[in-house]
Protein backbone atom coordinates (compact mmCIF):
# COMPACT_ATOMS: atom_id res chain seq x y z
CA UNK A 1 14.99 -5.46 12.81
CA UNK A 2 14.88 -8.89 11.36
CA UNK A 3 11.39 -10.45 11.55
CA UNK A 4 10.37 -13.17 13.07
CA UNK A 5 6.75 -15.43 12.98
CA UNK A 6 5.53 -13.26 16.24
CA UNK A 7 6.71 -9.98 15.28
CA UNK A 8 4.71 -7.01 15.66
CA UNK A 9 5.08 -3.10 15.31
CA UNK A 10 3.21 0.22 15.51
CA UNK A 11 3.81 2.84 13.37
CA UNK A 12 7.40 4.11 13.86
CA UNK A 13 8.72 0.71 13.80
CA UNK A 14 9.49 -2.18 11.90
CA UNK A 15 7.00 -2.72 8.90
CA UNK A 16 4.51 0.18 10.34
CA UNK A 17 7.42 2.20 9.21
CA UNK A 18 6.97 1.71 5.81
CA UNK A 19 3.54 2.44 6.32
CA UNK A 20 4.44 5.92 7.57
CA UNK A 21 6.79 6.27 4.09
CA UNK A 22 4.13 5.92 2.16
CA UNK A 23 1.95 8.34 3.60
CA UNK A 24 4.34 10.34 3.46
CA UNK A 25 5.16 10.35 -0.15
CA UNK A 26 1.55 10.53 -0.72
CA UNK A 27 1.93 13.97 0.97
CA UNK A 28 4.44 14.79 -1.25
CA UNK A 29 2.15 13.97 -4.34
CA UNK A 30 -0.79 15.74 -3.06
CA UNK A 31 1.42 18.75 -2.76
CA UNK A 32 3.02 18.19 -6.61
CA UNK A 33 1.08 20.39 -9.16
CA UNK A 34 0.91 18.32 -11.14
CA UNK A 35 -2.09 16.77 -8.74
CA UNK A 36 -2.32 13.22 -9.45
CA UNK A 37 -4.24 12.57 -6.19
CA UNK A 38 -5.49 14.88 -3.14
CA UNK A 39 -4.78 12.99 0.48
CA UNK A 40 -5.22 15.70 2.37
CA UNK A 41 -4.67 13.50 5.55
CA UNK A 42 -1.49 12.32 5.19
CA UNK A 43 0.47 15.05 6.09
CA UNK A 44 -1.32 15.39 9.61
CA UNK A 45 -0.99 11.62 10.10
CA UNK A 46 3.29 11.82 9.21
CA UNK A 47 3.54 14.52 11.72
CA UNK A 48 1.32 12.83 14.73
CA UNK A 49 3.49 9.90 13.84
CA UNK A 50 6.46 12.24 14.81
CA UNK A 51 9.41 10.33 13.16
CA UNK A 52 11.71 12.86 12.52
CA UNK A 53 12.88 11.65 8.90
CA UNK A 54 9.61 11.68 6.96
CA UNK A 55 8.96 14.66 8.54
CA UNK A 56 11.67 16.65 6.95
CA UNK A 57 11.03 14.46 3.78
CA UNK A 58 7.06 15.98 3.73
CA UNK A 59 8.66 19.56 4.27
CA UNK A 60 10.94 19.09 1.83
CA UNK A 61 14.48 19.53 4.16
CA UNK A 62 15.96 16.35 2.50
CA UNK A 63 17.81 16.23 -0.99
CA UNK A 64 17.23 12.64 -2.07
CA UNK A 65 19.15 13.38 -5.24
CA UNK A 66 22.33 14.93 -3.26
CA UNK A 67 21.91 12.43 -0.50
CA UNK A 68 21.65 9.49 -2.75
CA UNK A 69 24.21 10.78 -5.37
CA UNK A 70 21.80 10.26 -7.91
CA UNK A 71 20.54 12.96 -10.44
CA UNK A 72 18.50 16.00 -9.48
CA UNK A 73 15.05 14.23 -10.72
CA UNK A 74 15.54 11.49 -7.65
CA UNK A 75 13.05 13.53 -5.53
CA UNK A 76 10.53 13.81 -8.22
CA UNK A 77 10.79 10.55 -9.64
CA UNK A 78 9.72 9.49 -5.41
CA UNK A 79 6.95 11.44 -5.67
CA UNK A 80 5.84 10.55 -9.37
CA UNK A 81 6.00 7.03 -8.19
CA UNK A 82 3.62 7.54 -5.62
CA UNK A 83 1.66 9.51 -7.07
CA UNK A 84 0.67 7.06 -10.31
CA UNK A 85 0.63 4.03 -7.77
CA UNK A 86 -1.90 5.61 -5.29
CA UNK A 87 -4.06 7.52 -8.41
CA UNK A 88 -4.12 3.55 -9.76
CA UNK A 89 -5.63 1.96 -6.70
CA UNK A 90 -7.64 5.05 -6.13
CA UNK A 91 -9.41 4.47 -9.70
CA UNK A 92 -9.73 1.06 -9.16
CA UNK A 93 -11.30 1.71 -5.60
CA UNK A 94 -13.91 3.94 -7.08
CA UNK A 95 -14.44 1.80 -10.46
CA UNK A 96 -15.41 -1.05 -8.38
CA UNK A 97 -17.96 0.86 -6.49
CA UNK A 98 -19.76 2.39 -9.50
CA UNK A 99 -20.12 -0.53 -11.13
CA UNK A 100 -22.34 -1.57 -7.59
CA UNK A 101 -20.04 -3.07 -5.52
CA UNK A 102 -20.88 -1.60 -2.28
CA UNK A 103 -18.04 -3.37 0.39
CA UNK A 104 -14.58 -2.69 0.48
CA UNK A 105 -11.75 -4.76 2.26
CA UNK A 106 -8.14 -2.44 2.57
CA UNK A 107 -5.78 -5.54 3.35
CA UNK A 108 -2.86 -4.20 5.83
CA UNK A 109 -4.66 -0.97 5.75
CA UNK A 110 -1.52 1.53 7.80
CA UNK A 111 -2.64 4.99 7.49
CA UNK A 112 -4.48 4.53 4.14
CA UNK A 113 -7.47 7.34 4.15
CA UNK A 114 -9.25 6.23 1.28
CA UNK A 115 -12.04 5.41 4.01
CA UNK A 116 -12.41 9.69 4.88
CA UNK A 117 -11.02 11.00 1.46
CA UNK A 118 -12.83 8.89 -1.74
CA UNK A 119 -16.42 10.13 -2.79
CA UNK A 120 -18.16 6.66 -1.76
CA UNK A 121 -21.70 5.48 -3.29
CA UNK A 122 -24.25 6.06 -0.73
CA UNK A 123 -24.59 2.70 1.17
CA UNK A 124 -20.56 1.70 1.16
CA UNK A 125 -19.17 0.00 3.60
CA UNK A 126 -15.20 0.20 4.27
CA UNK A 127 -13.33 -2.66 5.88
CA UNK A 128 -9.82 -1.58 7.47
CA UNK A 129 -7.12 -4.67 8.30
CA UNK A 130 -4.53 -4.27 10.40
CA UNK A 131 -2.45 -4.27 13.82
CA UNK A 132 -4.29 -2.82 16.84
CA UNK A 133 -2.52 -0.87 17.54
CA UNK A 134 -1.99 0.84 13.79
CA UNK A 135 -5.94 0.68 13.58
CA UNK A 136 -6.04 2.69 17.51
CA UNK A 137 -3.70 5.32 16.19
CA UNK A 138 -4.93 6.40 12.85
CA UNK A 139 -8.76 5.89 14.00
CA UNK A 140 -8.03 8.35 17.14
CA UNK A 141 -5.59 10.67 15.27
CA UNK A 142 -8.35 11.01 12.69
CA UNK A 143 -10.77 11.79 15.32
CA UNK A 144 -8.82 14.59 17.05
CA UNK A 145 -8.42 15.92 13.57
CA UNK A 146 -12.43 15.98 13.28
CA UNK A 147 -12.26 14.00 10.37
CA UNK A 148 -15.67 12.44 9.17
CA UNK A 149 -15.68 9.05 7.18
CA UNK A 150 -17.03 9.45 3.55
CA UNK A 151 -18.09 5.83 3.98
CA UNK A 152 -19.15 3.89 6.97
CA UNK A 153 -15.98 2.48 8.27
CA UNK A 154 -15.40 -0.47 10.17
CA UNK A 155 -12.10 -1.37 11.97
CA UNK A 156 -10.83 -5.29 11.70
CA UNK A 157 -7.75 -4.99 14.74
CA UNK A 158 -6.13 -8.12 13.70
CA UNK A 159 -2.97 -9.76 12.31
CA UNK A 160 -2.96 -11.03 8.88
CA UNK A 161 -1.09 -13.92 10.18
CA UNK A 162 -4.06 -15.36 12.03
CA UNK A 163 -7.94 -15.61 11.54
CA UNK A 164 -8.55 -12.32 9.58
CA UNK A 165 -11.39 -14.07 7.79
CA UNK A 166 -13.30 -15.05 10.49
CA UNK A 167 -12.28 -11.66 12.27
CA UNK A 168 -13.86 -9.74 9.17
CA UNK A 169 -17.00 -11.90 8.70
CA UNK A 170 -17.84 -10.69 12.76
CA UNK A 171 -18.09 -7.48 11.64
CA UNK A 172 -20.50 -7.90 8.93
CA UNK A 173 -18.91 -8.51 5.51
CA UNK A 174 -21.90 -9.99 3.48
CA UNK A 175 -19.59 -13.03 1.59
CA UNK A 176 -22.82 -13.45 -0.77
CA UNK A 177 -22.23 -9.80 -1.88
CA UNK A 178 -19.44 -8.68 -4.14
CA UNK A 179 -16.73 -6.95 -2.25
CA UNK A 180 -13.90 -4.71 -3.75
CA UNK A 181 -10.41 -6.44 -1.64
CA UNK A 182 -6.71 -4.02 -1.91
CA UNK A 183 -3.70 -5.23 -1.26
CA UNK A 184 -1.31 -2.24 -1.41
CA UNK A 185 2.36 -2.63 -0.30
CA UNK A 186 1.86 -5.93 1.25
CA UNK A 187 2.95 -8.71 -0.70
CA UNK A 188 6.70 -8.49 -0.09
CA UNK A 189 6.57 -8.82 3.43
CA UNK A 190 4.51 -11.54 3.35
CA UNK A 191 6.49 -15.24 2.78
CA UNK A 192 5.82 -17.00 -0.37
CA UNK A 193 3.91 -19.43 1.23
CA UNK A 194 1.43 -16.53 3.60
CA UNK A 195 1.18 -14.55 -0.25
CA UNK A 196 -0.78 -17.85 -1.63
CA UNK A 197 -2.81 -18.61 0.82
CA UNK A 198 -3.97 -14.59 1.51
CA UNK A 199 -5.12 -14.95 -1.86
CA UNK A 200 -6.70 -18.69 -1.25
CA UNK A 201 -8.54 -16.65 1.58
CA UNK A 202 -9.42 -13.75 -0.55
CA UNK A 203 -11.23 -16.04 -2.79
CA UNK A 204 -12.89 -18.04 -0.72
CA UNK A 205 -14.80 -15.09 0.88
CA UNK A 206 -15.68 -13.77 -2.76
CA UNK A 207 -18.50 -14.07 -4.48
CA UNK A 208 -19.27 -13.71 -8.26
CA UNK A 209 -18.19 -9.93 -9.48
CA UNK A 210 -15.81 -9.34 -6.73
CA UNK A 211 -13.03 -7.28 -7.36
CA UNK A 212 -9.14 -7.36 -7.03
CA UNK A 213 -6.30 -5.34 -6.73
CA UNK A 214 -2.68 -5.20 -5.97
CA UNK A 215 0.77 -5.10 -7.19
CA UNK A 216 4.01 -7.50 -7.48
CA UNK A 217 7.76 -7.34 -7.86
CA UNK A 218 9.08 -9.84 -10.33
CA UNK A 219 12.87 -9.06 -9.30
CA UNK A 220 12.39 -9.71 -6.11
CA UNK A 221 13.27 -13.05 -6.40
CA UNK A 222 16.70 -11.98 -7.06
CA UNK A 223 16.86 -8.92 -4.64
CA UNK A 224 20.17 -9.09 -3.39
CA UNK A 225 20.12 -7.44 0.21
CA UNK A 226 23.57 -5.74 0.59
CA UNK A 227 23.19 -3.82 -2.61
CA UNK A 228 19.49 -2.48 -1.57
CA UNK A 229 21.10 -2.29 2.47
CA UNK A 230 23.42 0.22 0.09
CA UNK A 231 20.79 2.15 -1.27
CA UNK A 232 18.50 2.74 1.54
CA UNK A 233 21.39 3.70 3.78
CA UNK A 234 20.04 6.86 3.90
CA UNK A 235 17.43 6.02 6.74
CA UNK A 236 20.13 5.09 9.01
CA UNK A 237 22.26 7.74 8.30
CA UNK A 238 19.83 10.23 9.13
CA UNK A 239 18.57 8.86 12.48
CA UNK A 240 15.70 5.79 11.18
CA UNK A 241 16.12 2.29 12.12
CA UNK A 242 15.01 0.96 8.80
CA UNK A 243 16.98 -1.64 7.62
CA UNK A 244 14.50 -2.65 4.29
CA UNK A 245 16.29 -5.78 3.41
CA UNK A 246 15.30 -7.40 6.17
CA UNK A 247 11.81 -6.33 6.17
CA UNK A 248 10.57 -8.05 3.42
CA UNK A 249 10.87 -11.68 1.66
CA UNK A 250 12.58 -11.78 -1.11
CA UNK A 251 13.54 -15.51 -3.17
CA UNK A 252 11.07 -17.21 -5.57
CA UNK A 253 6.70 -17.05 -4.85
CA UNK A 254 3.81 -17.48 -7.11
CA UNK A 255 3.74 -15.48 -10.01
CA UNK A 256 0.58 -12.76 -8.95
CA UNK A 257 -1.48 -12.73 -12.61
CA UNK A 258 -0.74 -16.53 -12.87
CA UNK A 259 -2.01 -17.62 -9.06
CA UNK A 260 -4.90 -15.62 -9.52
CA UNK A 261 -6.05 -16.55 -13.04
CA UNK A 262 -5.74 -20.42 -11.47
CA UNK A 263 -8.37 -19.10 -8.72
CA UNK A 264 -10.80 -17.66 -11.63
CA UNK A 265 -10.13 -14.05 -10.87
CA UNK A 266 -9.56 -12.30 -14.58
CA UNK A 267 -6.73 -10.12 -14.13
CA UNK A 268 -4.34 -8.11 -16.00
CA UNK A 269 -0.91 -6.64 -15.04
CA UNK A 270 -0.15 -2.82 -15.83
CA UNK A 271 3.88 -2.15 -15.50
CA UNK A 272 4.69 1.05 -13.67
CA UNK A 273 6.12 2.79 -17.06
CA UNK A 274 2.79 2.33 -18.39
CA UNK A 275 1.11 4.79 -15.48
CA UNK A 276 3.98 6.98 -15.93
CA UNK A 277 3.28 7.52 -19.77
CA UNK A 278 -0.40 7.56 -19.22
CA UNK A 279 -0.03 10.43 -17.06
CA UNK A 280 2.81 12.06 -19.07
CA UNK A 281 5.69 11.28 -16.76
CA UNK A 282 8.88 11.45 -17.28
CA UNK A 283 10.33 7.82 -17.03
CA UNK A 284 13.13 7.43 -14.07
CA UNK A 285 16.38 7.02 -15.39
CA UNK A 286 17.51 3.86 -13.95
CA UNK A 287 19.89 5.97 -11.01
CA UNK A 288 16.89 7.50 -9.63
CA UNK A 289 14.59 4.21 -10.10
CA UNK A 290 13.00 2.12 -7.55
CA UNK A 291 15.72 -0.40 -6.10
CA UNK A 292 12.77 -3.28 -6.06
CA UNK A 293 13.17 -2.65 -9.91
CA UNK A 294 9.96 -2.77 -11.71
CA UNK A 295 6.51 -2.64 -10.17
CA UNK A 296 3.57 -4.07 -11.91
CA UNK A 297 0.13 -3.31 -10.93
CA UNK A 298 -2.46 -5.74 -10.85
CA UNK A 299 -6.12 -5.54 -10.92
CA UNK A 300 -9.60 -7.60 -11.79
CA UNK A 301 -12.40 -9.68 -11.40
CA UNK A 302 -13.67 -12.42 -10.22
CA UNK A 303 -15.74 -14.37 -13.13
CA UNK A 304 -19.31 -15.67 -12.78
């Protein structure tokens, strides 16, 4: 599905999709002994979801090695991936809080359960983004699960393409206050242009000792779309209509560290084979690597 200005989805389509793939390969890391992170609520959330693929991915009925004729360490280096990208956020999250920051903003929030799973500071509020109708399933799924926020939670139903500021100021975030802001998995489908000015947004509704977090691709400038089409065949092929190329933006944006440090946030960039050998993993070999190419992780603060 190519997008368009007015697109929208739910969570079995389009970019919700890719919501539900990450869930699910946190599932797959919460299971992995190794035990990088513990989301016990993604699994439930795949499987209310219902799409069949991810399903069999969580239960472990798909060879991503065999069916991407890659090595046999494809499947693990999936879930290694995850698992050092969601532990990352996950110790930023709860950094940010003990150092007294006590409001949270989760940017394009899909079925992210940091809200119910995190041990939050007495007194922490946690601000969700997203669709409707994304924000209507999770909240209710959650629910029937009996499920009990760690934090108090409050749902922002909006698109990030129109007045999410104003949207998130109505339900009570305190713009004198520090607030903790994630941006996980967004910024490629977001246009080079939307990418700057979430970020010119961001900022303005920060105040001194606010925190920051997300991650950019630097090759996806040069993605080229029939090779990755290639590579992610596999969705298709096995009954998902996820065509990835034409899901996100890819061609030249700001550079992340650089547009932030001109906004006074003080960031630094962590490249994904740093979490891997900070958590003594294995490095992918570059058959069973991510076909984005390298991921590097940002995260900081705003100065005084």
């Amino acid at each position: 599905m190519t997008r368009t200005d007015d697109d929208s989805w739910d969570l079995a389509s389009s970019v919700g999709a890719t919501a539900t793939m990450v869930a699910a390969g946190r599932a797959m890391a919460s299971k992995d002994p190794r035990a990088l992170i513990n989301d016990p609520f993604a699994e439930p959330l795949v499987r209310a979801v219902g799409l069949d693929f991810f399903v069999k991915m969580i239960d472990g009925e798909l060879d991503f090695s065999a069916l991407l004729d890659a090595s046999p360490d494809r499947t693990q280096a999936i879930v290694n991936g995850m698992g050092v990208r969601t532990k990352y956020f996950d110790d930023y999250l709860l950094d940010a809080v003990r150092g007294g920051v006590r409001q949270v903003v989760i940017l394009a929030s899909g079925l992210d359960a940091r809200a119910y799973r995190l041990d939050w500071p007495a007194g922490t509020v946690v601000y969700e983004i997203d669709q409707p109708q994304v924000i209507e399933f999770k909240t209710r799924t959650l629910t029937d699960l009996g499920a009990e926020p760690t934090a108090t939670r409050r749902t922002v139903a909006i698109d990030l393409r129109y007045d999410w500021p104003t949207a998130l100021k109505e339900a009570g975030l305190d713009t004198s206050a520090p607030t903790a802001w994630l941006a996980e998995g967004l910024l490629i489908y977001l246009p080079s242009e939307a990418q700057d000015r979430l970020f010119d947004n961001i900022t303005a509704l920060s105040a001194p000792g606010s925190t920051i977090a997300t991650e950019y691709v630097p090759a996806l400038k040069d993605l080229d779309p029939e090779e990755a089409r290639e590579r992610t065949a596999i969705f298709r092929e096995h009954g998902l209509d996820l065509d990835m190329p034409s899901l996100i933006y890819a061609g030249e944006r700001s550079h992340v560290i650089d547009y932030l440090r001109g906004k006074a946030w003080e960031v630094t960039g962590t490249p994904r084979a740093e979490l891997f050998a900070d958590n003594a993993l294995p490095l992918p070999s570059p058959d069973d690597d991510d076909p984005l190419g390298e991921i590097i992780y940002v995260s900081g603060k705003l100065a005084n």
